[in-house]
PDB file of N, CA and C in Angstrom:
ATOM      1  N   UNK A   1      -4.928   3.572 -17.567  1.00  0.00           N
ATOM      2  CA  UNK A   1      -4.678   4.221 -16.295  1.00  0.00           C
ATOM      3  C   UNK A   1      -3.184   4.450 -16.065  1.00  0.00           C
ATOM      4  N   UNK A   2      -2.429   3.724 -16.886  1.00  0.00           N
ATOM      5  CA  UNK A   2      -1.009   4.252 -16.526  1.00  0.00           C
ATOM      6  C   UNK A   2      -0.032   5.164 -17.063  1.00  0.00           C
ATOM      7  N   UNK A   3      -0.967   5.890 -17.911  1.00  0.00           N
ATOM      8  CA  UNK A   3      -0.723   7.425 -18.098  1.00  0.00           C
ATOM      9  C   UNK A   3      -1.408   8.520 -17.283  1.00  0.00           C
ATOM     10  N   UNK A   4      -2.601   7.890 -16.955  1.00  0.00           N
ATOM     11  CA  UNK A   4      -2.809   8.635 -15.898  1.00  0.00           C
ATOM     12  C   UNK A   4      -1.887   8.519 -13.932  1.00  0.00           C
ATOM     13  N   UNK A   5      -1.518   7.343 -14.318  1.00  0.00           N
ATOM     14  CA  UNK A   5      -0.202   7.279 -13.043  1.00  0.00           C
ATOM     15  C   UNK A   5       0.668   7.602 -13.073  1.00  0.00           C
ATOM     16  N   UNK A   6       1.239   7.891 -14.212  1.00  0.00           N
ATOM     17  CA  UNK A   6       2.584   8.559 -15.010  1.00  0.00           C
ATOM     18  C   UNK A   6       2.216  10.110 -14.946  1.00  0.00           C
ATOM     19  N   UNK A   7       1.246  10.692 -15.145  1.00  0.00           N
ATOM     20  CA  UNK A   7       1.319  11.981 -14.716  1.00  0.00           C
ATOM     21  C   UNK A   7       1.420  12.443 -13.283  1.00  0.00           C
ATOM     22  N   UNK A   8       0.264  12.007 -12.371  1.00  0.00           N
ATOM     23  CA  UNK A   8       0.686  11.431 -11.384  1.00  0.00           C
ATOM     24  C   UNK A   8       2.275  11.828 -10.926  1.00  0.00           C
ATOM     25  N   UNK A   9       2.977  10.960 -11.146  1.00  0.00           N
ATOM     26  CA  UNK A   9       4.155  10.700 -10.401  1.00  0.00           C
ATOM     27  C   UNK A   9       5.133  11.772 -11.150  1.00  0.00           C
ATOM     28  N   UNK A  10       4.569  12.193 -12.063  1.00  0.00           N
ATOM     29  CA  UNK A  10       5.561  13.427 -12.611  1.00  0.00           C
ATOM     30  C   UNK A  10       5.479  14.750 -12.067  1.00  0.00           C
ATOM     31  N   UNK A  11       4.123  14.853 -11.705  1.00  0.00           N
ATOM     32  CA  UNK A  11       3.540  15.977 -10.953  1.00  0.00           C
ATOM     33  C   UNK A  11       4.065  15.907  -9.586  1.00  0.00           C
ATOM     34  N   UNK A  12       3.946  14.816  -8.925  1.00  0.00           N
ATOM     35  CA  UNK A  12       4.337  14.719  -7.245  1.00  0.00           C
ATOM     36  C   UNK A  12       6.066  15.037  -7.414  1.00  0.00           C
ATOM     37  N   UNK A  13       6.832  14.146  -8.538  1.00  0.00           N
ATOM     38  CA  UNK A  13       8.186  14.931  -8.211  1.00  0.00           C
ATOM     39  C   UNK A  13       8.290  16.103  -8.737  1.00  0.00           C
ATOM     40  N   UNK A  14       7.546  16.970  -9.958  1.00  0.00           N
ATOM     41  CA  UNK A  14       8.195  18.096  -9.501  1.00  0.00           C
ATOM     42  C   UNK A  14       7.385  19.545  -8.319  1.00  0.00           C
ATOM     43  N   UNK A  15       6.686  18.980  -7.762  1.00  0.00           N
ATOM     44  CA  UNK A  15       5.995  19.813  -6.665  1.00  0.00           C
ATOM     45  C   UNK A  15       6.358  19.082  -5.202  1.00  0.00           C
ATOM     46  N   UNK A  16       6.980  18.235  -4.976  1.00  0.00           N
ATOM     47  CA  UNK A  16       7.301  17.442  -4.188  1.00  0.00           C
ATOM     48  C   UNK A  16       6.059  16.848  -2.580  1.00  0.00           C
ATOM     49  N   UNK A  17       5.029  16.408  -3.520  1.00  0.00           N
ATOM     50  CA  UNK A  17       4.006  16.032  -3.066  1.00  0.00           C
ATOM     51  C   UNK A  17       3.806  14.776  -2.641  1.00  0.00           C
ATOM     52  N   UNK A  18       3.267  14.115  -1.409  1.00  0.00           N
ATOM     53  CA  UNK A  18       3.447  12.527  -0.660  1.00  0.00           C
ATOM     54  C   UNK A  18       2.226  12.174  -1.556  1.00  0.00           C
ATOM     55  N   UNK A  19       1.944  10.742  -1.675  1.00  0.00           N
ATOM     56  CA  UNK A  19       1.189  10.001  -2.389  1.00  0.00           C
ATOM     57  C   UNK A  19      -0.148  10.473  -1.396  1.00  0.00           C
ATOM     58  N   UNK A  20       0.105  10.510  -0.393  1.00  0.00           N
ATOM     59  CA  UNK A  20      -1.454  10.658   0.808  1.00  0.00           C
ATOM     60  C   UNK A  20      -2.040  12.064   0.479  1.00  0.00           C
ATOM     61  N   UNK A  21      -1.090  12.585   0.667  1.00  0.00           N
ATOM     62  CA  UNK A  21      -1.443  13.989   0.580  1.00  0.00           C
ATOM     63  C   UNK A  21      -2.207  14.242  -0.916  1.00  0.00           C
ATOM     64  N   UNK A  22      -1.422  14.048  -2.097  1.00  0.00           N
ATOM     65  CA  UNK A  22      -1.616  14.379  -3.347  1.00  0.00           C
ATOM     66  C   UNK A  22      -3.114  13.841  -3.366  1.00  0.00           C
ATOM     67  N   UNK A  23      -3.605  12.579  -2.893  1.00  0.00           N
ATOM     68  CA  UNK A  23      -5.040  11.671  -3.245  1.00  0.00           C
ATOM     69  C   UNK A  23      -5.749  12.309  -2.485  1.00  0.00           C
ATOM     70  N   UNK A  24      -5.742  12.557  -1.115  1.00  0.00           N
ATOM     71  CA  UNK A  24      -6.164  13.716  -0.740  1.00  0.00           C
ATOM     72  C   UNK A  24      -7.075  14.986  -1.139  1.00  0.00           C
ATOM     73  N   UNK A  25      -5.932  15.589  -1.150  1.00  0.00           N
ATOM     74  CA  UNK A  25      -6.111  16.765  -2.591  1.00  0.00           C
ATOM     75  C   UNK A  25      -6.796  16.689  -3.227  1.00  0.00           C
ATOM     76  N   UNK A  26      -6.364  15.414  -4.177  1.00  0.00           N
ATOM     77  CA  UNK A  26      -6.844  15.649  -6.013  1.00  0.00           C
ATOM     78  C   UNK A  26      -8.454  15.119  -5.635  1.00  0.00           C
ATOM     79  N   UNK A  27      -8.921  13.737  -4.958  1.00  0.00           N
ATOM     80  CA  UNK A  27      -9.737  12.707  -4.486  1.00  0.00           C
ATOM     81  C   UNK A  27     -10.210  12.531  -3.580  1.00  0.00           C
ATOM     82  N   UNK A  28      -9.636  13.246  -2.276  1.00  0.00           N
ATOM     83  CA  UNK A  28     -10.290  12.859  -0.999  1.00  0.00           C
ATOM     84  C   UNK A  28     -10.018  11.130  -0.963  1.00  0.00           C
ATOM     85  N   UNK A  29      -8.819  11.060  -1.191  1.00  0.00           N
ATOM     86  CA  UNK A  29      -8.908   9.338  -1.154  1.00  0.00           C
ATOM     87  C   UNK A  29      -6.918   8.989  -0.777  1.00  0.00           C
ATOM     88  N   UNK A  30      -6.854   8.777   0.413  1.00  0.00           N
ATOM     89  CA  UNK A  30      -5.090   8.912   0.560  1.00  0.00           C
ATOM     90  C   UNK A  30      -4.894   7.728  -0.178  1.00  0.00           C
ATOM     91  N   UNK A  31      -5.414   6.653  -0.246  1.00  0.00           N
ATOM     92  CA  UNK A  31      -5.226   5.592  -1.056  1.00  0.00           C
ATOM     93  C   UNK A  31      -5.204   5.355  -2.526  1.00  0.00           C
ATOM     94  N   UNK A  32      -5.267   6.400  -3.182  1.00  0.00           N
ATOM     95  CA  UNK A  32      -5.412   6.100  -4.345  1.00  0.00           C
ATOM     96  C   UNK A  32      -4.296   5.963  -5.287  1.00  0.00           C
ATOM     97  N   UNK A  33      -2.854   6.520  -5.186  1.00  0.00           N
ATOM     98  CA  UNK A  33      -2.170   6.115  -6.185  1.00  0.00           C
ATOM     99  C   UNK A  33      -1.824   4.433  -5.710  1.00  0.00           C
ATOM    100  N   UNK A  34      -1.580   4.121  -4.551  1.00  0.00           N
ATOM    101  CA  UNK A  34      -1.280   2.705  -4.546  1.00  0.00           C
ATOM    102  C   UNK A  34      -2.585   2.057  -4.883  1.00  0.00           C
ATOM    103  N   UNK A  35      -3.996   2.372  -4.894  1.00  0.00           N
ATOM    104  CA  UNK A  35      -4.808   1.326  -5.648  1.00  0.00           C
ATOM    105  C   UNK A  35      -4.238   1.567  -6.889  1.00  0.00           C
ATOM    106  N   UNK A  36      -4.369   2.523  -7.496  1.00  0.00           N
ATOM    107  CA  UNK A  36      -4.170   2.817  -8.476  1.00  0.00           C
ATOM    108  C   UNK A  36      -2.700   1.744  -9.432  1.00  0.00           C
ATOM    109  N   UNK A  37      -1.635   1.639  -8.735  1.00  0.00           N
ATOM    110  CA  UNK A  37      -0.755   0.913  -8.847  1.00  0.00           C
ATOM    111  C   UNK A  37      -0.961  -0.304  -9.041  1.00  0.00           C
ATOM    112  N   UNK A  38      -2.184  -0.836  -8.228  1.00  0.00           N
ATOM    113  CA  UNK A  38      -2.585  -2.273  -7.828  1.00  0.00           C
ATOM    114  C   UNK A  38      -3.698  -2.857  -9.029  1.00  0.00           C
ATOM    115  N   UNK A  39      -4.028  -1.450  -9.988  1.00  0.00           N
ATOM    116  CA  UNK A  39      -5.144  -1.824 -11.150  1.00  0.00           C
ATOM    117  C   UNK A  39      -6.001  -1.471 -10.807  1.00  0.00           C
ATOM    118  N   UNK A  40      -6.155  -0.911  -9.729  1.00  0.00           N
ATOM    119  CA  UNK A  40      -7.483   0.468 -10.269  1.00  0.00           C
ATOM    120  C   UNK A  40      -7.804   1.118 -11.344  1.00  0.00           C
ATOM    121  N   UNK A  41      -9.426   0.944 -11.049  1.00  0.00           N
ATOM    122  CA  UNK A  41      -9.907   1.540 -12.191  1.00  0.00           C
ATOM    123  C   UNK A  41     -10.554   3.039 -11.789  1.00  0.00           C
ATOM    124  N   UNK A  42     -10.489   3.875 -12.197  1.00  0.00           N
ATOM    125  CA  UNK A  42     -11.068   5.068 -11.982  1.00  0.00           C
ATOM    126  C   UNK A  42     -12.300   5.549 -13.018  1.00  0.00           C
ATOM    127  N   UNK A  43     -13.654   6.161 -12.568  1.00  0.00           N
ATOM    128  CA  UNK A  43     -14.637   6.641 -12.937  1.00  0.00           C
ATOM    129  C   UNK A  43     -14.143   7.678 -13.941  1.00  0.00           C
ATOM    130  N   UNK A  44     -14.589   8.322 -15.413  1.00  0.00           N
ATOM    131  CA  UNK A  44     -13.928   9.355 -15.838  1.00  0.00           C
ATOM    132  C   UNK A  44     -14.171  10.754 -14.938  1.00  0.00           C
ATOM    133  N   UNK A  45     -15.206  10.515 -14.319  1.00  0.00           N
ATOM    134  CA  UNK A  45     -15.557  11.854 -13.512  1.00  0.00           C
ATOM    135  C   UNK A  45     -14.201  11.878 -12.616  1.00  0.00           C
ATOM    136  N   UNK A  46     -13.926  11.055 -11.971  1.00  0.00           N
ATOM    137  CA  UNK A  46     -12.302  11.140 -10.837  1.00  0.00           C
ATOM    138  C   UNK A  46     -11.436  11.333 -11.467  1.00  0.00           C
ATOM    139  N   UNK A  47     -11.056  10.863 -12.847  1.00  0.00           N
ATOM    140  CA  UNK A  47     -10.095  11.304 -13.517  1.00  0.00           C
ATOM    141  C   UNK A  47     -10.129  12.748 -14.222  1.00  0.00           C
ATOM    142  N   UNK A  48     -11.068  13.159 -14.264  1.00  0.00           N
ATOM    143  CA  UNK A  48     -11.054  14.417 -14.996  1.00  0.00           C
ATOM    144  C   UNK A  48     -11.008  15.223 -13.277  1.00  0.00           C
ATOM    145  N   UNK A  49     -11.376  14.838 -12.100  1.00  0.00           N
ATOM    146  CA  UNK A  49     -11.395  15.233 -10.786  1.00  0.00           C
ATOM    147  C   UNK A  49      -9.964  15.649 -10.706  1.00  0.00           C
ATOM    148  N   UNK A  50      -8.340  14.509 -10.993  1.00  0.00           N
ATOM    149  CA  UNK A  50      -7.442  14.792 -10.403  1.00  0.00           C
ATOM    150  C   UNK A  50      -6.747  15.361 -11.656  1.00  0.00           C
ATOM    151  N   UNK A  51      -6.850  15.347 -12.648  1.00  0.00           N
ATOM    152  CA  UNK A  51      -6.241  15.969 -13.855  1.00  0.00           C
ATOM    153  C   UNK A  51      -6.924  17.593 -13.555  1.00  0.00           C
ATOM    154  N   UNK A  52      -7.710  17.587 -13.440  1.00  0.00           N
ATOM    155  CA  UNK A  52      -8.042  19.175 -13.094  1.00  0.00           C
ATOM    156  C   UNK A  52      -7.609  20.004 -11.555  1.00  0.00           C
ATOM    157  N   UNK A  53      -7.617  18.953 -10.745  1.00  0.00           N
ATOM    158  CA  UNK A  53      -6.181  19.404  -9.599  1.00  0.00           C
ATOM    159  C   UNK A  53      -5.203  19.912 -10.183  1.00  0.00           C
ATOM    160  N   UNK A  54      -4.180  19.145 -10.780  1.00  0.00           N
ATOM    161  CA  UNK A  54      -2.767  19.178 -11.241  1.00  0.00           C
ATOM    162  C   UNK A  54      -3.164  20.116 -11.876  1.00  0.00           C
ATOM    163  N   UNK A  55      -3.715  20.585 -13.098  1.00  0.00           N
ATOM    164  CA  UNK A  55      -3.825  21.769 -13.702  1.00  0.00           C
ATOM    165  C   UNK A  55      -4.126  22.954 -12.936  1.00  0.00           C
ATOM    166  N   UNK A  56      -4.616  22.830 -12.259  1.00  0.00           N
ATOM    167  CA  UNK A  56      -5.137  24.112 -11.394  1.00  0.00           C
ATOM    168  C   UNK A  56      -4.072  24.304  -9.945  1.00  0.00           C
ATOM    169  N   UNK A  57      -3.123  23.417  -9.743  1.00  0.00           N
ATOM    170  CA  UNK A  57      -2.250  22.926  -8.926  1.00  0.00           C
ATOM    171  C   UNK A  57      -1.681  24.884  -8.500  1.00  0.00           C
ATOM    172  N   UNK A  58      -1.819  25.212  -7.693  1.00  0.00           N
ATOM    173  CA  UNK A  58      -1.263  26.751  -7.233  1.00  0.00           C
ATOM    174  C   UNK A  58      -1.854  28.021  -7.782  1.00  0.00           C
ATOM    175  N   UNK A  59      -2.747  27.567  -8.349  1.00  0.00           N
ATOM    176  CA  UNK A  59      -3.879  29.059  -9.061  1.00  0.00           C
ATOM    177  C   UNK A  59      -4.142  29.844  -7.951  1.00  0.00           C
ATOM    178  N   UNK A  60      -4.602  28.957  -6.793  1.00  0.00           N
ATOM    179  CA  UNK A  60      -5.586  29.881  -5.506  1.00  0.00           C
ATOM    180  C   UNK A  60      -4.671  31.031  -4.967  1.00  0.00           C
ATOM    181  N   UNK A  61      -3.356  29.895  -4.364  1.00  0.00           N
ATOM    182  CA  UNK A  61      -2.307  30.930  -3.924  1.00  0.00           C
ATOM    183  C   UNK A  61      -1.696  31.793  -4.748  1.00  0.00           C
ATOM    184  N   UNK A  62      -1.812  32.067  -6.508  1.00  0.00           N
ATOM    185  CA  UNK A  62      -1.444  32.988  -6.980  1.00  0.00           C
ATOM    186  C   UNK A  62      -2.659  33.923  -7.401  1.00  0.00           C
ATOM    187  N   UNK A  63      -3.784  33.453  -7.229  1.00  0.00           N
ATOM    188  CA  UNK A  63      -4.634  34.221  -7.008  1.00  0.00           C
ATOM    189  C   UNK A  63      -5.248  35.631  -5.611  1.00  0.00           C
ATOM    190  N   UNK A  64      -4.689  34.719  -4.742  1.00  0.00           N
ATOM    191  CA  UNK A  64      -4.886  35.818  -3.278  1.00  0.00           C
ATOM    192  C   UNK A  64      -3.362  36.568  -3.380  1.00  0.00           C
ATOM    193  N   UNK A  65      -2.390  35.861  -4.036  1.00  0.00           N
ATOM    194  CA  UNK A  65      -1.247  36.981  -3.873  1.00  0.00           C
ATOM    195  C   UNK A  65      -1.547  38.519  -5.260  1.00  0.00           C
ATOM    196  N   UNK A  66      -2.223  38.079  -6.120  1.00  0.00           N
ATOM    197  CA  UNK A  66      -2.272  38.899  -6.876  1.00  0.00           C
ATOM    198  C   UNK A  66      -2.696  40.301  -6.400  1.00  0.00           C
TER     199      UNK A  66
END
């Protein structure tokens, strides 16, 4: 999991995203990078949930601007 927190936190600084917000987002869960910190374990379905956020991270809005 701490490559998956390491992306995480690479993604939030360069989009400049709050930990609440981002879990939010990715999880519907504002808590999750600090569980996550604390040794959380994540389902692969949630992880493939917030890894496919970050990838898809601004598609929509370059999609309606297109």
């Amino acid at each position: 999991m701490d490559d998956l927190l390491s992306e995480i936190e690479a993604f939030r600084d360069a989009h400049g995203i709050a930990e609440t917000t981002f879990g939010r987002k990715a999880a519907n869960d504002t808590r999750l990078i600090g569980q996550l910190r604390d040794g959380r374990e994540l389902r692969r379905a949630t992880v493939e949930k917030v890894r496919r956020y970050m990838l898809t991270y601004g598609a929509e809005s370059t999609a309606v601007a297109a």
